[in-house]
N, C-alpha and C. Protein backbone atom coordinates (compact mmCIF):
# COMPACT_ATOMS: atom_id res chain seq x y z
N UNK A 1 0.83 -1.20 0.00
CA UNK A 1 0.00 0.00 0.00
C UNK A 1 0.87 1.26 0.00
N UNK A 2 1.88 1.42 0.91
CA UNK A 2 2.79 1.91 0.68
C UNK A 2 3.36 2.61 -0.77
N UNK A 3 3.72 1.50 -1.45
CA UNK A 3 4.12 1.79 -2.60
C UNK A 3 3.74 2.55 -3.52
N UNK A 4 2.01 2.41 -3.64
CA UNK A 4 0.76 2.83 -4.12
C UNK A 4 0.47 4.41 -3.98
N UNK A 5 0.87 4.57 -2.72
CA UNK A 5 0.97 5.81 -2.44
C UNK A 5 2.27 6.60 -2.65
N UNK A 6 3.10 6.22 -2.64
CA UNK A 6 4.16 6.99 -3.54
C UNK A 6 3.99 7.23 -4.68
N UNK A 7 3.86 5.88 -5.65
CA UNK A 7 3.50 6.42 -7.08
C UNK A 7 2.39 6.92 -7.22
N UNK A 8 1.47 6.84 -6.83
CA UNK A 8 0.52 8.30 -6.87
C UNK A 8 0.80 9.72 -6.45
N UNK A 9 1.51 9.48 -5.47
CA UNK A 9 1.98 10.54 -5.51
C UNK A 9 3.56 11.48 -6.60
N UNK A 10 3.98 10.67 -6.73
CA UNK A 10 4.60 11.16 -8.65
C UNK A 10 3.44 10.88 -9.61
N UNK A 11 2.98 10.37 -9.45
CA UNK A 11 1.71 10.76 -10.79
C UNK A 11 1.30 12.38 -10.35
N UNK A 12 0.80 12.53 -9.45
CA UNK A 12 0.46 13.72 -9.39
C UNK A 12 1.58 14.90 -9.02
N UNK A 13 2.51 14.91 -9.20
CA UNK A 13 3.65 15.55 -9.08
C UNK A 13 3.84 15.95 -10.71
N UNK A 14 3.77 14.98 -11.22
CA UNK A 14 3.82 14.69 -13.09
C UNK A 14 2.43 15.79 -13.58
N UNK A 15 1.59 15.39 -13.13
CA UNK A 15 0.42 16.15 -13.50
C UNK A 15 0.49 17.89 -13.28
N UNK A 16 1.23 17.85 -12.07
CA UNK A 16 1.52 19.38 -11.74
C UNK A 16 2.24 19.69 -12.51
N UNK A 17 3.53 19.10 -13.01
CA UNK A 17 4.48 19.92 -13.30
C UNK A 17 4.04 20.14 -14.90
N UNK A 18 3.43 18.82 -15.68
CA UNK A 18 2.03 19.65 -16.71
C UNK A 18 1.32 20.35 -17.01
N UNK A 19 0.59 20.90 -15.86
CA UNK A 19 -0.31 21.61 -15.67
C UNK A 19 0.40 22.82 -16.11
N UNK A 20 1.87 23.64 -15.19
CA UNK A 20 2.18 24.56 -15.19
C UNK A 20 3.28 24.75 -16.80
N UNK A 21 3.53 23.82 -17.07
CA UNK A 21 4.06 23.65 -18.37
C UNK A 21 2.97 24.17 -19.31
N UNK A 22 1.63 23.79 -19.47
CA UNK A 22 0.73 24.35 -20.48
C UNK A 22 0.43 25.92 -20.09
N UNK A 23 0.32 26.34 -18.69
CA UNK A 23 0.17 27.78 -18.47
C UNK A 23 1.53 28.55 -18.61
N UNK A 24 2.76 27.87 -18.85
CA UNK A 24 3.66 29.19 -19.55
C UNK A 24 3.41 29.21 -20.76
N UNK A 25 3.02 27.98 -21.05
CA UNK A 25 3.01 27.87 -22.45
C UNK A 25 1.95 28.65 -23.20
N UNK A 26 0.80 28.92 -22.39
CA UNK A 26 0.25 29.72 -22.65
C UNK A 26 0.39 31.32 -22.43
N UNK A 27 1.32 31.71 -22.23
CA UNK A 27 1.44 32.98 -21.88
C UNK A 27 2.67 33.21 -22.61
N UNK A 28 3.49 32.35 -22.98
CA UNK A 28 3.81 32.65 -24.32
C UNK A 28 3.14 33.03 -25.21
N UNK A 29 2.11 31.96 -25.64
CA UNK A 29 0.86 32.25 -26.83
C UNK A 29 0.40 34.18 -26.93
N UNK A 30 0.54 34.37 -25.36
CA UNK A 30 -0.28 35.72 -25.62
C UNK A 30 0.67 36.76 -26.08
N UNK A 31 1.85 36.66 -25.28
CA UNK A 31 3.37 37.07 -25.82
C UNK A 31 3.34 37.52 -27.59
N UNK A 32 3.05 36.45 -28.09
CA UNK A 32 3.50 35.82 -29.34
C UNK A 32 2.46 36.72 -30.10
N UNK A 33 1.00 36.63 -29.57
CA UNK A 33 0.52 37.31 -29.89
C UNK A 33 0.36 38.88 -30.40
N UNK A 34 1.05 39.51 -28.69
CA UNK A 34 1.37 40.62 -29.23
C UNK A 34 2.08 41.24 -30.08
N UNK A 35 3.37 40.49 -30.19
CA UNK A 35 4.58 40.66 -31.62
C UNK A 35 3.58 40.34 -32.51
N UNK A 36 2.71 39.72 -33.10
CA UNK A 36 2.16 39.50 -34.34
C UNK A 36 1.70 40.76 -34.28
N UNK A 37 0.64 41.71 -33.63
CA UNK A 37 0.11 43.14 -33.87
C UNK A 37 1.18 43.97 -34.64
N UNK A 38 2.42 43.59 -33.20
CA UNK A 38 3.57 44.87 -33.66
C UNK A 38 3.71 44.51 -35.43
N UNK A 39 3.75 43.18 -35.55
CA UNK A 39 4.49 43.07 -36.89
C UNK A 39 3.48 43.40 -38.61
N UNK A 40 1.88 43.64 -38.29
CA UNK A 40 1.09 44.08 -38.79
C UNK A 40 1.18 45.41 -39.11
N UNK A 41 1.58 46.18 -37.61
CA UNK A 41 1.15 47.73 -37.82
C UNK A 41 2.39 47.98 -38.37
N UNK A 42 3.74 47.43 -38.55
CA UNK A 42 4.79 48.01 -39.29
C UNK A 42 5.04 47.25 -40.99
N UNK A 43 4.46 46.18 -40.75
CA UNK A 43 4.41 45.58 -42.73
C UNK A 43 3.24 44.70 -42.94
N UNK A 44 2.08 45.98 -43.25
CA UNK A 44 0.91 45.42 -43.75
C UNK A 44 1.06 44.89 -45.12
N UNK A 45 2.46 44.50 -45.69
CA UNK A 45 2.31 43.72 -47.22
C UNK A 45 0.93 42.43 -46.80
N UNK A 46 0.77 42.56 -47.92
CA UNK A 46 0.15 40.69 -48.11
C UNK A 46 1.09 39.55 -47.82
N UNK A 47 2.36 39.60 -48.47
CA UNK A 47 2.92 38.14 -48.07
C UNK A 47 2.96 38.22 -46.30
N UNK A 48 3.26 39.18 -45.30
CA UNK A 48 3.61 39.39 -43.99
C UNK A 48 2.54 38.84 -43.66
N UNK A 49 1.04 39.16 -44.03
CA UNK A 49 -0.23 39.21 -43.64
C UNK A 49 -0.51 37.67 -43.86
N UNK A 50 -0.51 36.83 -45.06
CA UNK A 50 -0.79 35.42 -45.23
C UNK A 50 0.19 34.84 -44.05
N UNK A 51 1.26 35.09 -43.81
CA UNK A 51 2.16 34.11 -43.24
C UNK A 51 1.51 34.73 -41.44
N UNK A 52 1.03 35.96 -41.25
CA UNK A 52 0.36 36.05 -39.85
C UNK A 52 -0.64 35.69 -39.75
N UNK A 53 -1.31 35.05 -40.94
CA UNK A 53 -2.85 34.09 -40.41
C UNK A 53 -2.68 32.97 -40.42
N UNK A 54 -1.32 32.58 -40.46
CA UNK A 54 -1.23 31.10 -40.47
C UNK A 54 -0.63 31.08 -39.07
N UNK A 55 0.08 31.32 -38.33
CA UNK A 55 0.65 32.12 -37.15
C UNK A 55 -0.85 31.77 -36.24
N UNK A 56 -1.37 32.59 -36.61
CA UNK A 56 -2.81 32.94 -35.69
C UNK A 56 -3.29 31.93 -35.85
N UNK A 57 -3.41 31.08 -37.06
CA UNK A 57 -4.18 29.77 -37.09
C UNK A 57 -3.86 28.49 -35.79
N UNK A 58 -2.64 28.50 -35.85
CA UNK A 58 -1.72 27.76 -35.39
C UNK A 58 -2.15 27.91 -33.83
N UNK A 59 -1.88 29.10 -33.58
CA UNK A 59 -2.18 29.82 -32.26
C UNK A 59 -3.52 29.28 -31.81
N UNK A 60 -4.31 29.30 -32.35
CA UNK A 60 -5.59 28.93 -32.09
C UNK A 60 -6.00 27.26 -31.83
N UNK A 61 -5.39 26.55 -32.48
CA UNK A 61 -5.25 25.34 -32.86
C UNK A 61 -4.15 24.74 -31.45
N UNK A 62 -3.44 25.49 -31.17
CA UNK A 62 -2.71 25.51 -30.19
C UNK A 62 -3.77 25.62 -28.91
N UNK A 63 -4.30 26.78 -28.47
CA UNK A 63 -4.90 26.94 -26.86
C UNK A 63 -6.34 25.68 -26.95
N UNK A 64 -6.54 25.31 -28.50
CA UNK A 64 -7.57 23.79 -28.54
C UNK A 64 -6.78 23.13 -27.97
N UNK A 65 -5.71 23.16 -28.16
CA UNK A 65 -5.11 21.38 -27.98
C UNK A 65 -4.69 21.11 -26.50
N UNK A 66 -4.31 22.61 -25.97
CA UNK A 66 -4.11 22.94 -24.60
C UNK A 66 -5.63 22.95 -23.51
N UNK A 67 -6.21 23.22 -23.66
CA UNK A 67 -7.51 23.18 -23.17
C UNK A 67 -7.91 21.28 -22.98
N UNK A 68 -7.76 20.53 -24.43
CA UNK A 68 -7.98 19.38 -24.26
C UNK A 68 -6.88 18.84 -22.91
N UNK A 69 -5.69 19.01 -23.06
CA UNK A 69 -4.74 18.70 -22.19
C UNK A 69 -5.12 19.05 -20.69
N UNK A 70 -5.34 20.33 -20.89
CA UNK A 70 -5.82 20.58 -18.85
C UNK A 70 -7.38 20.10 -18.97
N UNK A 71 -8.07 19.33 -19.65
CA UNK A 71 -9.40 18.42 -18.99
C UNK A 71 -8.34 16.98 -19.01
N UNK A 72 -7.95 17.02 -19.95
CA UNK A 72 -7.23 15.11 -19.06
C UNK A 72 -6.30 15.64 -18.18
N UNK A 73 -5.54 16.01 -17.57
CA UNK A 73 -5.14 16.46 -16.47
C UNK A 73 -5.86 16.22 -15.02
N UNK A 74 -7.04 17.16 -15.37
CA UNK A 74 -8.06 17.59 -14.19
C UNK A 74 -8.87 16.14 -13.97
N UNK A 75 -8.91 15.43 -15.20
CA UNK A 75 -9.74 14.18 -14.99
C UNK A 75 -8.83 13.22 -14.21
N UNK A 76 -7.16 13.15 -14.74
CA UNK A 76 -6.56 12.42 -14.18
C UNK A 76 -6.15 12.66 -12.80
N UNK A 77 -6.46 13.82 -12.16
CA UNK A 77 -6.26 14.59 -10.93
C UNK A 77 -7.55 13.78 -10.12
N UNK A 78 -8.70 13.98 -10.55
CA UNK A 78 -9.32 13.37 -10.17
C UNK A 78 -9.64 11.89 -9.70
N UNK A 79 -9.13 10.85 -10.97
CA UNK A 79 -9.33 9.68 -11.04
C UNK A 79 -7.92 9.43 -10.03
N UNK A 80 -7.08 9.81 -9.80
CA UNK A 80 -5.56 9.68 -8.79
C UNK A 80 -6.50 9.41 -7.69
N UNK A 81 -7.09 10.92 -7.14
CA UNK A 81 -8.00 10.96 -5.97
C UNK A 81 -8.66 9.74 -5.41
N UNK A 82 -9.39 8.85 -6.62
CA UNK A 82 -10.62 7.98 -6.68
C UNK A 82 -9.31 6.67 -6.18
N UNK A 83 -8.08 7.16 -6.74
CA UNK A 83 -7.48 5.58 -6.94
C UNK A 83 -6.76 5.31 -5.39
N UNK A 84 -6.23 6.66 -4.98
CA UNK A 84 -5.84 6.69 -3.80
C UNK A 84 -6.75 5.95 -2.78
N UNK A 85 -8.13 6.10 -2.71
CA UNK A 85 -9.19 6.11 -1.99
C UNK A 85 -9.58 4.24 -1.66
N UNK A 86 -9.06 3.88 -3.19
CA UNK A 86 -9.34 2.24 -3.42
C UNK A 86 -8.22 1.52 -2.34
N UNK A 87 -8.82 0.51 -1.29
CA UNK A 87 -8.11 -0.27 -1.22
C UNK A 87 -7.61 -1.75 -1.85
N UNK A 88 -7.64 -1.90 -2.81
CA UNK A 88 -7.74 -3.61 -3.38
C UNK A 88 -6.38 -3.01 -4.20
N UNK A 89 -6.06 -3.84 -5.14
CA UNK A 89 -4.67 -4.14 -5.67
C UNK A 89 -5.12 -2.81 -6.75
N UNK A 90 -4.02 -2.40 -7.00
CA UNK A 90 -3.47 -1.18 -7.97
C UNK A 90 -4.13 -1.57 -9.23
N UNK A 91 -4.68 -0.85 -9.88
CA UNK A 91 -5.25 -0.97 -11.65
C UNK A 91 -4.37 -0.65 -12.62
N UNK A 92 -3.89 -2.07 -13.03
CA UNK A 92 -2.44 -1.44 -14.17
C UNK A 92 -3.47 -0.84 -15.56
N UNK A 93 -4.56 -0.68 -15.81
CA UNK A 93 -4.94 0.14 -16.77
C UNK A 93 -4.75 1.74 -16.54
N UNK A 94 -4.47 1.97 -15.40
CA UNK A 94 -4.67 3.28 -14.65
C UNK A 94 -3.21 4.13 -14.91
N UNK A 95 -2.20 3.34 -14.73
CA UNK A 95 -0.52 3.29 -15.37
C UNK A 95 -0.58 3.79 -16.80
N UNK A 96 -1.88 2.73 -17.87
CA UNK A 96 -1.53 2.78 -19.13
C UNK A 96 -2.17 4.29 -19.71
N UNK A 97 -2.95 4.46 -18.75
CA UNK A 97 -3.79 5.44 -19.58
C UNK A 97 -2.60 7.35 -19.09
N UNK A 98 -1.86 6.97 -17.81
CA UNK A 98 -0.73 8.04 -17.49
C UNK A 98 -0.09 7.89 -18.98
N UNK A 99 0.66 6.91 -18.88
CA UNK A 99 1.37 6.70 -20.19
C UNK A 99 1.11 7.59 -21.41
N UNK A 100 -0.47 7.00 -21.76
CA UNK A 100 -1.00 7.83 -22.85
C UNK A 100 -0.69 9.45 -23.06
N UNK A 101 -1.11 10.04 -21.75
CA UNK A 101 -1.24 11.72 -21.37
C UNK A 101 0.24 11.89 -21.30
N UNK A 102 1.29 11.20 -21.21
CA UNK A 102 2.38 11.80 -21.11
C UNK A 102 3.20 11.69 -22.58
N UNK A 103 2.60 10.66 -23.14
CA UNK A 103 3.29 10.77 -25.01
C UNK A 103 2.31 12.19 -25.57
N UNK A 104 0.84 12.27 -25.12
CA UNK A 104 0.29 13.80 -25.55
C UNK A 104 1.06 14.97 -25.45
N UNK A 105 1.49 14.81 -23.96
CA UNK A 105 2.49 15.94 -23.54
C UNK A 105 3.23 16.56 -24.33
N UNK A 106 4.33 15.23 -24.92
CA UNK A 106 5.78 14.72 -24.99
C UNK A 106 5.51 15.84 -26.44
N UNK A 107 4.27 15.14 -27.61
CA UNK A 107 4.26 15.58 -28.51
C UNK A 107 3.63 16.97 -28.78
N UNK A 108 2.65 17.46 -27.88
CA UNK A 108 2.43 18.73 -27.85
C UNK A 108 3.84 19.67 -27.46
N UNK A 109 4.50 19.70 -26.23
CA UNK A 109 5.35 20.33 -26.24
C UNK A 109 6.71 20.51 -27.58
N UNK A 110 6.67 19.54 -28.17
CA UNK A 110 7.14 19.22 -29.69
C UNK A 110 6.65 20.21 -30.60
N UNK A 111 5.53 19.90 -30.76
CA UNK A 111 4.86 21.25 -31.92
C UNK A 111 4.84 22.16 -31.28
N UNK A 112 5.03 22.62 -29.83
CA UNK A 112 4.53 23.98 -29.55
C UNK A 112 6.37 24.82 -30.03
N UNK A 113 7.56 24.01 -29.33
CA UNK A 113 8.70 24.46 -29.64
C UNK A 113 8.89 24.72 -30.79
N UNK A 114 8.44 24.08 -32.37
CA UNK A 114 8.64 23.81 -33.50
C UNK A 114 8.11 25.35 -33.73
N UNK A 115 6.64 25.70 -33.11
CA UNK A 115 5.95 26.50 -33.79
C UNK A 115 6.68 28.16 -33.06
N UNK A 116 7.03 27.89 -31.75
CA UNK A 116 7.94 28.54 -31.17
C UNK A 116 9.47 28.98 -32.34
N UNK A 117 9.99 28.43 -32.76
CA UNK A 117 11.15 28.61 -33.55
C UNK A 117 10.89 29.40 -34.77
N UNK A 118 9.79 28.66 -35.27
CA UNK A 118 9.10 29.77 -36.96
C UNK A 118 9.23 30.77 -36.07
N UNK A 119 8.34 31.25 -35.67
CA UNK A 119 7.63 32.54 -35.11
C UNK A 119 8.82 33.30 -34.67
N UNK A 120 9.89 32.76 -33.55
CA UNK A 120 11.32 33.57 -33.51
C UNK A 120 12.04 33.75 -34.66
N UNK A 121 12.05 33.14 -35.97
CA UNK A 121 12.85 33.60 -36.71
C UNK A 121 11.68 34.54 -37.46
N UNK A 122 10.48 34.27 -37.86
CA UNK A 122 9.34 35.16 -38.53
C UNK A 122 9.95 36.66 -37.51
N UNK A 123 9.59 36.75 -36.08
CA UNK A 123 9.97 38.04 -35.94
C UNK A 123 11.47 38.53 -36.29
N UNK A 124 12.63 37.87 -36.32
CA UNK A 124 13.54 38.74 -36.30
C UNK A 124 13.89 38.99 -37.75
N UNK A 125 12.86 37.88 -38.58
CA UNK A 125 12.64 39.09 -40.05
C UNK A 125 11.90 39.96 -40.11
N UNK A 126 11.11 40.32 -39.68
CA UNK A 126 10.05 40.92 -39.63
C UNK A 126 9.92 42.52 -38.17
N UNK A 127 10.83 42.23 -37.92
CA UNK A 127 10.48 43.55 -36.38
C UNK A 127 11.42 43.92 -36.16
């Protein structure tokens, strides 16, 4: 039982340190955001303008994918709670489904850096 309660308790240690990973990550987004204005009000060309709605697209497509992430989070915050609570033998489906949320992670934080890098080199052409 012991045991049970340790690794629940790094599961939810894992979950935190997720949680706060998607809220810088989001405050980057807004960051990012604002350089896109700056970079409008100084080169309203069209090509600047197509390549900032794809930017914005992205962006958007981004705080979806983040939003999905903090409800499995909050669910898995929850279901920890429920599992802690159980006394009978540990649910190795309960392991598989951490697993799952942490390859989501693995690969969201992937595209968010990727989309992070355009956007730093887009501004330092651009501003």
């Amino acid at each position: 039982m012991e045991s049970q309660l340790v690794f629940l308790s790094d599961l939810n240690f894992n979950l935190d340190v997720w949680k706060r990973e998607l809220k810088f990550q989001e405050s980057e987004m807004d960051y990012f955001e604002e350089k896109l204005e700056h970079v409008v009000l100084r080169n309203p060309g069209t090509e600047v303008l197509v390549q900032l709605e794809g930017f914005q697209n992205k962006i958007i497509r981004e705080r979806e994918v983040m939003g999905h992430l903090r409800h499995r989070i909050r669910m898995k915050k929850r279901d920890l709670a429920q599992q802690g609570q159980i006394e009978k033998s540990y649910d190795p489906q309960f392991q598989e489904k951490q697993v799952l949320l942490k390859d989501e992670m693995k690969v969201f934080v992937n595209m968010h850096y990727q989309l992070k890098e355009k956007m730093m080199d887009f501004f330092l052409k651009y501003l």
